[in-house]
N, C-alpha and C. Protein backbone atom coordinates (compact mmCIF):
# COMPACT_ATOMS: atom_id res chain seq x y z
N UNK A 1 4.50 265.24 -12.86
CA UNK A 1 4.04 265.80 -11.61
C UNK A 1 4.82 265.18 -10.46
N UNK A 2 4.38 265.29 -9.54
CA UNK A 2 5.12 264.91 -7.80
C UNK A 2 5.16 263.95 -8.48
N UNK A 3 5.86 262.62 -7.65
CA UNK A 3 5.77 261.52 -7.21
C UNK A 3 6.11 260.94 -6.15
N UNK A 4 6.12 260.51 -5.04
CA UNK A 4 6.97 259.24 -4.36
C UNK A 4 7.84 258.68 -5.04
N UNK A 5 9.11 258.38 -5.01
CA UNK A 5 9.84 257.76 -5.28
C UNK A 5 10.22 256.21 -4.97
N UNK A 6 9.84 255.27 -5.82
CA UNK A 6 9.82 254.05 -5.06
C UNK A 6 10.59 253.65 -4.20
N UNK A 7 12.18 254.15 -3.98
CA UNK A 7 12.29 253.46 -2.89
C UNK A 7 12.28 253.91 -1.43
N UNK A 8 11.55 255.29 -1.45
CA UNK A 8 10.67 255.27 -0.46
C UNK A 8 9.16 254.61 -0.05
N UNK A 9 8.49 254.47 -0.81
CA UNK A 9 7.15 253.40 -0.95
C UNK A 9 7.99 252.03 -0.37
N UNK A 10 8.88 251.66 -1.23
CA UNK A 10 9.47 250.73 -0.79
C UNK A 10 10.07 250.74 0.71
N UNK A 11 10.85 251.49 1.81
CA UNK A 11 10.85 251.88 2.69
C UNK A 11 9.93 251.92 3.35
N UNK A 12 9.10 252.60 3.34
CA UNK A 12 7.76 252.61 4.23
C UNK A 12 7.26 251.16 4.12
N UNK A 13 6.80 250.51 2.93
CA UNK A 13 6.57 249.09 3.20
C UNK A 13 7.23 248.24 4.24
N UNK A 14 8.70 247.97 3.84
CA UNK A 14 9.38 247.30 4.94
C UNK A 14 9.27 247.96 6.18
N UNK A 15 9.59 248.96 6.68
CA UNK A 15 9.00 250.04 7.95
C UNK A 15 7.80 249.24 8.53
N UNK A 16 6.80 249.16 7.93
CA UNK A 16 5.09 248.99 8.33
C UNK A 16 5.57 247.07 8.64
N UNK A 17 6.56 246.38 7.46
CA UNK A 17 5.97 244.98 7.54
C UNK A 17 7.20 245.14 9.40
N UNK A 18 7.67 245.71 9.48
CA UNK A 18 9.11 245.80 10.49
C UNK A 18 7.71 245.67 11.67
N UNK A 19 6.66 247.11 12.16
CA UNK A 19 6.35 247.31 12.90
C UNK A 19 4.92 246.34 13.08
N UNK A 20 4.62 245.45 11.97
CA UNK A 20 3.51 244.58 12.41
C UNK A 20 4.42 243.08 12.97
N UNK A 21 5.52 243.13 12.42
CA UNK A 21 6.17 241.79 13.34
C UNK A 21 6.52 242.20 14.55
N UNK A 22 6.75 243.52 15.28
CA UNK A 22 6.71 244.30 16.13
C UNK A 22 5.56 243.75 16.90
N UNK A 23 4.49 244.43 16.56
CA UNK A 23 3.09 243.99 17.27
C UNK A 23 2.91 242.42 17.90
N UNK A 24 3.57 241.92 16.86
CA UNK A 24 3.41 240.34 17.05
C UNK A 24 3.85 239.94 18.22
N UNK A 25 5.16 240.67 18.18
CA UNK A 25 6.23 240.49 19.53
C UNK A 25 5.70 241.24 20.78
N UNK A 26 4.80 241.81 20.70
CA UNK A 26 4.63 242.56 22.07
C UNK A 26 3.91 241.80 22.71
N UNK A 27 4.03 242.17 24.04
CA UNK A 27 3.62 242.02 25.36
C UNK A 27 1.57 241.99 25.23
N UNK A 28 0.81 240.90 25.56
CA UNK A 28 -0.35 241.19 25.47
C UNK A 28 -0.57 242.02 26.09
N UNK A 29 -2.21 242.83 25.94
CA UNK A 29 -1.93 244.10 26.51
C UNK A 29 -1.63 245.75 26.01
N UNK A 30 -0.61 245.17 25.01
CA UNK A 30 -0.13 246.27 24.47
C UNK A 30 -0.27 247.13 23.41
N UNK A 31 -0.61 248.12 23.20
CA UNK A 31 -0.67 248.53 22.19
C UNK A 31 0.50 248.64 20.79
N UNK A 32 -0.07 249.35 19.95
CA UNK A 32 1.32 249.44 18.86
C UNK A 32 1.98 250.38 19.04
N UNK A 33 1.76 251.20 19.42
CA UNK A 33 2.54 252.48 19.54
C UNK A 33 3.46 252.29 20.67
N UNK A 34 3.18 251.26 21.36
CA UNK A 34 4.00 250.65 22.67
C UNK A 34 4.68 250.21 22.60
N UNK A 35 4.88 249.32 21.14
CA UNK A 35 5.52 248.37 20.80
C UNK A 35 7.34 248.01 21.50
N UNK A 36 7.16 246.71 22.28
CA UNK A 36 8.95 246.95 22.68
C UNK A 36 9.76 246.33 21.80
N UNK A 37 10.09 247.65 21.00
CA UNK A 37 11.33 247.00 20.04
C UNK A 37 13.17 247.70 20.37
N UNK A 38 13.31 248.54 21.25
CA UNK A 38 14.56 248.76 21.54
C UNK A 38 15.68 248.61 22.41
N UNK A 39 14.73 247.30 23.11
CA UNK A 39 15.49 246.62 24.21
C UNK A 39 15.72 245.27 23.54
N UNK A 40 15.52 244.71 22.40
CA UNK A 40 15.49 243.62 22.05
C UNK A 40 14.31 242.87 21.95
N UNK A 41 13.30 243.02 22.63
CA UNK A 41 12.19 242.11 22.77
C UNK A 41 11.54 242.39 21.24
N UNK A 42 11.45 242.89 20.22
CA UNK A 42 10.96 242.08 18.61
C UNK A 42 11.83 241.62 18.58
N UNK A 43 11.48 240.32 17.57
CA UNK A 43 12.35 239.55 17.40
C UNK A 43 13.09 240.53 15.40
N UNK A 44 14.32 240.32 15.16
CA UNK A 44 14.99 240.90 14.23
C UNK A 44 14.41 239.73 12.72
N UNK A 45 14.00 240.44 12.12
CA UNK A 45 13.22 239.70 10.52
C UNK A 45 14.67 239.57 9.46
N UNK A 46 14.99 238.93 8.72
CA UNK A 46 16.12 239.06 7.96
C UNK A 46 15.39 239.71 6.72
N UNK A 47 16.12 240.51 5.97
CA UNK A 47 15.51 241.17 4.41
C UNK A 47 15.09 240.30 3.46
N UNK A 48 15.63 239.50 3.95
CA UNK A 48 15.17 238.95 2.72
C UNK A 48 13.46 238.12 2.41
N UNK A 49 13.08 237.36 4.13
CA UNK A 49 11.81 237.37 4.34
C UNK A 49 11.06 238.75 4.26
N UNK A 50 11.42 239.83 4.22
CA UNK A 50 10.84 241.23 4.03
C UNK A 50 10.29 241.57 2.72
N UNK A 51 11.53 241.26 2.02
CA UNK A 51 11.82 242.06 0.66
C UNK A 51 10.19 240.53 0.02
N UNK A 52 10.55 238.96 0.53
CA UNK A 52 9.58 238.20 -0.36
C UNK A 52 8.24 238.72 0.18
N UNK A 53 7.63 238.97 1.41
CA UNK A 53 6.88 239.31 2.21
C UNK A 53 5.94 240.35 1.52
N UNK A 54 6.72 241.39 0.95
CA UNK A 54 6.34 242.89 0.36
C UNK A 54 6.48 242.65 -1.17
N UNK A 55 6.70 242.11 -2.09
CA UNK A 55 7.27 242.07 -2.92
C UNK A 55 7.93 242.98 -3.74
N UNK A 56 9.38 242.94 -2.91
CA UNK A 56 10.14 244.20 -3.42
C UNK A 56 11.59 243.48 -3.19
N UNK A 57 12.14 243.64 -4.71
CA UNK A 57 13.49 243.13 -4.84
C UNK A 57 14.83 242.77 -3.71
N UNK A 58 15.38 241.60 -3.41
CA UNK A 58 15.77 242.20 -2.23
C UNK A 58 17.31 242.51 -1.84
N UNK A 59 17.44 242.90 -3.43
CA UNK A 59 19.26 243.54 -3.12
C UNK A 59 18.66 245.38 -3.23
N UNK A 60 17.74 245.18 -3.46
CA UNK A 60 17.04 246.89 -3.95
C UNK A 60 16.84 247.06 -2.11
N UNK A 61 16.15 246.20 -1.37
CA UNK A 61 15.94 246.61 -0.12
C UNK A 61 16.86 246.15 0.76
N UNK A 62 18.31 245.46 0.31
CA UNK A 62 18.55 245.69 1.22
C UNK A 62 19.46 246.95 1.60
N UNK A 63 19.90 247.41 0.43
CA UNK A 63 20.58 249.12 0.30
C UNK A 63 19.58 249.84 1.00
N UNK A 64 18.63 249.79 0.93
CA UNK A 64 17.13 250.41 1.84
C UNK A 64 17.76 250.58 3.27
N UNK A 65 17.51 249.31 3.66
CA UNK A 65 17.83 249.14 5.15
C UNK A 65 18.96 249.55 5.49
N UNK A 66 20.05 249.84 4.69
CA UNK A 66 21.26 249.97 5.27
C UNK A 66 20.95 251.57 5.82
N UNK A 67 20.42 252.21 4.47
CA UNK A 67 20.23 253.60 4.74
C UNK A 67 19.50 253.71 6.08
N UNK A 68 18.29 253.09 6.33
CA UNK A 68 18.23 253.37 7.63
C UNK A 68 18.10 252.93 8.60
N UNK A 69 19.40 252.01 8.58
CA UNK A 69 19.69 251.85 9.93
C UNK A 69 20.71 253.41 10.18
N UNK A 70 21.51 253.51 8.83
CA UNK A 70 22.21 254.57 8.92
C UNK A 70 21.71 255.86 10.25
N UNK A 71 20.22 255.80 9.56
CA UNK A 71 19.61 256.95 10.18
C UNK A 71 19.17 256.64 11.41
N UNK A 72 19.44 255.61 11.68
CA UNK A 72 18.85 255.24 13.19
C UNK A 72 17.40 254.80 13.10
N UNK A 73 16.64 254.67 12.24
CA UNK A 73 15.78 254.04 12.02
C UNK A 73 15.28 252.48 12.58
N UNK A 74 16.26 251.40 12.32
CA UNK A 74 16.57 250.40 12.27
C UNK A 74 17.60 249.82 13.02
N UNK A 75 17.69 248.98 13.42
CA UNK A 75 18.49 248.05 14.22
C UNK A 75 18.86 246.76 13.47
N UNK A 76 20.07 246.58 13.37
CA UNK A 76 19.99 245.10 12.49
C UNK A 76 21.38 244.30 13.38
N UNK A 77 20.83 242.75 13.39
CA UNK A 77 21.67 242.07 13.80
C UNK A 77 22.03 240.98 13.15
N UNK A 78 23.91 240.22 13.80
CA UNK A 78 24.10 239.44 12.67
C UNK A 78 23.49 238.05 12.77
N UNK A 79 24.12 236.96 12.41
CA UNK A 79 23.95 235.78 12.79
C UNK A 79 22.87 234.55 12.24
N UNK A 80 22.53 233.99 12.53
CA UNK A 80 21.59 232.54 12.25
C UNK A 80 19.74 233.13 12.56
N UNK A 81 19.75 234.10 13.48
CA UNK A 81 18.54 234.56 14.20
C UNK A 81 18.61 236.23 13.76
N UNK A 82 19.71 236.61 13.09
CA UNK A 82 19.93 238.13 12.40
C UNK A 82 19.16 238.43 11.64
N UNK A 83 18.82 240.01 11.50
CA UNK A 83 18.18 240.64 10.51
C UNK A 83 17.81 241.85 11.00
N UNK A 84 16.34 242.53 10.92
CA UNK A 84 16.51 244.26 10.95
C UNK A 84 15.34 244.15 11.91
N UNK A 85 15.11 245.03 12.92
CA UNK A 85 14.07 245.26 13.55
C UNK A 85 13.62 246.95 13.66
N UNK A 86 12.96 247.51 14.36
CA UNK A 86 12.89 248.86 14.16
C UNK A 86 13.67 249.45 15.97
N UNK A 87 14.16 250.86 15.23
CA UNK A 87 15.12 251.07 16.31
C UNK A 87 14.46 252.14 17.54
N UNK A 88 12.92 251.80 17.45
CA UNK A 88 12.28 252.78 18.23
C UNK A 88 10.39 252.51 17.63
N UNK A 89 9.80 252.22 19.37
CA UNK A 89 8.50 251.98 18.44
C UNK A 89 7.85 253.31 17.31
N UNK A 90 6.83 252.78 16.47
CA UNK A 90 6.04 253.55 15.48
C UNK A 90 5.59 254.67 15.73
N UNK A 91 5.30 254.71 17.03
CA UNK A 91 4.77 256.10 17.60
C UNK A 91 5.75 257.24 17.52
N UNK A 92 6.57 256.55 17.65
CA UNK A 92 8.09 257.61 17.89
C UNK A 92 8.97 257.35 16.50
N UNK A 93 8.53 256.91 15.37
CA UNK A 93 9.19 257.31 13.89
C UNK A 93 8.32 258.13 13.35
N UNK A 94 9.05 259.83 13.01
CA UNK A 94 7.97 260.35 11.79
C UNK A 94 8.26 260.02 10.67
N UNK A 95 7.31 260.51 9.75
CA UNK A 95 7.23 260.08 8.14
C UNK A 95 8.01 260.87 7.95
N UNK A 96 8.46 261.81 8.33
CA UNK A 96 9.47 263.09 7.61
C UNK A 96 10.91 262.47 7.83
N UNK A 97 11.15 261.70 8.94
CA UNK A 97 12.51 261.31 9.42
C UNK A 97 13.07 259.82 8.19
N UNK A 98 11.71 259.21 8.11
CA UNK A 98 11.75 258.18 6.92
C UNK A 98 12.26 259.17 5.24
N UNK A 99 11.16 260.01 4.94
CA UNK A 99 11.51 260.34 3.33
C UNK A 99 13.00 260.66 3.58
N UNK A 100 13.35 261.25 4.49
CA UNK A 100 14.93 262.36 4.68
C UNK A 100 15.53 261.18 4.43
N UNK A 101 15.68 260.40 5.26
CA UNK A 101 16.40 259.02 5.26
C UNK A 101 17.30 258.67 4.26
N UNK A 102 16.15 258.47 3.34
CA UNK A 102 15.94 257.76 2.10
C UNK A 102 15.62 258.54 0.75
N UNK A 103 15.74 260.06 0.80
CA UNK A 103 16.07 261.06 -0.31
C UNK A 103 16.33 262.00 0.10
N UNK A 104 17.10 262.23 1.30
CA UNK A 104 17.51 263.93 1.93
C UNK A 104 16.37 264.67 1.81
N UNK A 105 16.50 266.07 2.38
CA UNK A 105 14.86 266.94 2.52
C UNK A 105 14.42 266.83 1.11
N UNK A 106 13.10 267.01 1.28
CA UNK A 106 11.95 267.60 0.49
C UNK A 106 12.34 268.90 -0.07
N UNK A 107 12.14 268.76 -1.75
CA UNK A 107 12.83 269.79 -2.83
C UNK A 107 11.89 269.78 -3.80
N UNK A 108 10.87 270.51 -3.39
CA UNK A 108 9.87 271.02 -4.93
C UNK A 108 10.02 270.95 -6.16
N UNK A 109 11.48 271.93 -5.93
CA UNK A 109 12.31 272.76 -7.01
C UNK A 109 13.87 272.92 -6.30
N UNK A 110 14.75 273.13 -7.39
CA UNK A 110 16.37 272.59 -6.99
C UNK A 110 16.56 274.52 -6.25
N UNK A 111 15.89 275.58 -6.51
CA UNK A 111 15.81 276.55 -5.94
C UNK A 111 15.94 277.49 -4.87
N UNK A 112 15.48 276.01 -4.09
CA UNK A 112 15.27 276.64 -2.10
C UNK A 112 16.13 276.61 -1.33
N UNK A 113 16.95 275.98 -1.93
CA UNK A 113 18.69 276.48 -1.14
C UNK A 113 19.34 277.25 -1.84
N UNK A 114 19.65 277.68 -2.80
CA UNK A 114 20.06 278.44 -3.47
C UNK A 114 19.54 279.28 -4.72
N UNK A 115 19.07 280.81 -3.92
CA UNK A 115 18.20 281.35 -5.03
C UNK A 115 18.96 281.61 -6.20
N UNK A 116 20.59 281.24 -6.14
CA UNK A 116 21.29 281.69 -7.30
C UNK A 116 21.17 281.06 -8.35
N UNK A 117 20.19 279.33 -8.21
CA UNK A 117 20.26 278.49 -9.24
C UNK A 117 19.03 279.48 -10.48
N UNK A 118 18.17 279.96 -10.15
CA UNK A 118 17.53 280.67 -10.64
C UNK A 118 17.56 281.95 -11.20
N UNK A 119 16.95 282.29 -12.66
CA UNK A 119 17.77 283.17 -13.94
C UNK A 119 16.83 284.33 -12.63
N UNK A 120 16.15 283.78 -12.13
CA UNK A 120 15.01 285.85 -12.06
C UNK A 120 15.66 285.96 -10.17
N UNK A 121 16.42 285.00 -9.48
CA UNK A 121 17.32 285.53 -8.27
C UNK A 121 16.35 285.33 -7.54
N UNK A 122 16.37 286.88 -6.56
CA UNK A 122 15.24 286.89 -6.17
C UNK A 122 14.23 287.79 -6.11
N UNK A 123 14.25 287.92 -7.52
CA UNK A 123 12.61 288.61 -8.09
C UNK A 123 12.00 287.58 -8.20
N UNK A 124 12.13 286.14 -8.26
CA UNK A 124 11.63 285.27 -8.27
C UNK A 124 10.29 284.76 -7.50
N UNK A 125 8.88 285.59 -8.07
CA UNK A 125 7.65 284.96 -7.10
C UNK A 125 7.18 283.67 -7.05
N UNK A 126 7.59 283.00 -8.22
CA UNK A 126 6.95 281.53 -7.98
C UNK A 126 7.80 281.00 -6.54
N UNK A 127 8.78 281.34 -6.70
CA UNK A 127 9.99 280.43 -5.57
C UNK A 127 9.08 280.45 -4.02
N UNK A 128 8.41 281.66 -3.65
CA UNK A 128 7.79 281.90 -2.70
C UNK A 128 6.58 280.49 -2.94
N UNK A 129 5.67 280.18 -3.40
CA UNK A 129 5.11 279.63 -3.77
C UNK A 129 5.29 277.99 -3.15
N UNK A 130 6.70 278.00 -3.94
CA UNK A 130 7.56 276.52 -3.72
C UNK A 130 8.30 276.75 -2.46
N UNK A 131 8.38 277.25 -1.41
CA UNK A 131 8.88 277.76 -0.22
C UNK A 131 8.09 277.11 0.83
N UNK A 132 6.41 277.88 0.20
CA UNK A 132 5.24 277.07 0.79
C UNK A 132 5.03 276.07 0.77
N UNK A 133 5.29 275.23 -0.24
CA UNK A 133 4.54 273.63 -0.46
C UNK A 133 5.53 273.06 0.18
N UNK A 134 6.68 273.35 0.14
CA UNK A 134 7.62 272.64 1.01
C UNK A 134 7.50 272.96 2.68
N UNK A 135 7.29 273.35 2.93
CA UNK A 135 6.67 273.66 3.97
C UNK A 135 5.29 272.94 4.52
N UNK A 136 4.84 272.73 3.74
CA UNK A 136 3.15 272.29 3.95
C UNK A 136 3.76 270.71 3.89
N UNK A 137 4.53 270.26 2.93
CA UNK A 137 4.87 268.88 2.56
C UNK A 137 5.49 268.20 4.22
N UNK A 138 6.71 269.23 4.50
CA UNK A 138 7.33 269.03 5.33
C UNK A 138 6.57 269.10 6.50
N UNK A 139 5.90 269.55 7.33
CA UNK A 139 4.18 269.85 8.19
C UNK A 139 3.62 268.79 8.22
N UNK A 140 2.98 267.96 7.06
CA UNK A 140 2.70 266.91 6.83
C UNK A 140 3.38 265.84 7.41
N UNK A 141 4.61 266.01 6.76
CA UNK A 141 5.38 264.62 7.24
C UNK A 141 5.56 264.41 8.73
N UNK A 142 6.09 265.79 9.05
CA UNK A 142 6.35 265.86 10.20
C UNK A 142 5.11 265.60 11.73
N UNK A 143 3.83 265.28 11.20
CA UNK A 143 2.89 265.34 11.94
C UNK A 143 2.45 263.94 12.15
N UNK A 144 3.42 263.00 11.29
CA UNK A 144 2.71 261.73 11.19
C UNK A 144 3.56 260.67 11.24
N UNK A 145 2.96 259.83 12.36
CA UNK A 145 4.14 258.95 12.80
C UNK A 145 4.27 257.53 11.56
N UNK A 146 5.06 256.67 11.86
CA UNK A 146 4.71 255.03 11.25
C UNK A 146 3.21 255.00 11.91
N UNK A 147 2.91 254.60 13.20
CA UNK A 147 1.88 253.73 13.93
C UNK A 147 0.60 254.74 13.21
N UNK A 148 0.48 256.36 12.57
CA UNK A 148 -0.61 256.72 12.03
C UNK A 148 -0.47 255.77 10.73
N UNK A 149 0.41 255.73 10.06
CA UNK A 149 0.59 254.41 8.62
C UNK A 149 0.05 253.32 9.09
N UNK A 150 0.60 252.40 9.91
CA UNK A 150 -0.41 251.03 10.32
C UNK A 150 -2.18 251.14 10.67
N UNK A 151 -2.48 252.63 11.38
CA UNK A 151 -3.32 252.32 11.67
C UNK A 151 -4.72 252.79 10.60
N UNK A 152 -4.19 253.20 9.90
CA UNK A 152 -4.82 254.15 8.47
C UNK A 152 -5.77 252.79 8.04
């Protein structure tokens, strides 16, 4: 059946542990969704306190992070005080911009870009079906920030 793919679980973990050291760093006063992380004010976590933090391998996360900083997700710096912070508070990351990240769109079925992969074309009614859920999946994601994840 479905699954999550761990190293999105894994992603979202580091994401969430990113935006509670976030919180830490803010301004009293402030909320999370406020959080000032793109002027510098969080301080940057290195992966590897992340990866022990979460317990998730940490040459597995740090290919993670690279991906999204790729995506703009993340901010990472070098040095003695280096490591990854988030590149925009929680309020303003969706969950949809995370899975993409970190497994390109949402794919039911290998089908929905190309009805040619399929023997019935497009007489094909299930495909309609899987058109929908991707849709509904994608709806989902798209409706829900990190800061709804922390605050769940």
């Amino acid at each position: 059946m479905f699954s999550v793919p761990t190293k999105t679980q894994y992603g979202i973990r580091a994401l969430v542990h990113l935006a509670r050291s976030g919180e830490a760093a803010s301004q009293p006063g402030g909320d999370a969704g406020s959080v000032a992380v793109a002027k510098g004010a969080a301080a940057s976590e290195a992966s590897a306190e992340i990866a022990k933090a979460e317990g998730i391998p940490s040459k597995y996360l740090e290919g993670i992070l690279v991906q999204l900083k790729t995506a703009g997700l993340v901010l990472s710096e070098r040095g003695k005080k280096g490591g990854y912070r988030l590149a925009r508070p929680p309020s303003e990351i969706l969950m949809l911009e995370i899975v993409e990240a970190l497994e390109g769109e949402v794919k039911p079925v290998g089908c929905l870009d190309d009805v040619g992969l399929c023997a019935k074309g497009d007489c094909c009614l299930p495909r309609i079906f899987w058109v929908g859920l991707k849709g509904a999946i994608d709806d989902y994601l798209g409706s829900k920030t990190l800061l709804d994840v922390l605050q769940a």
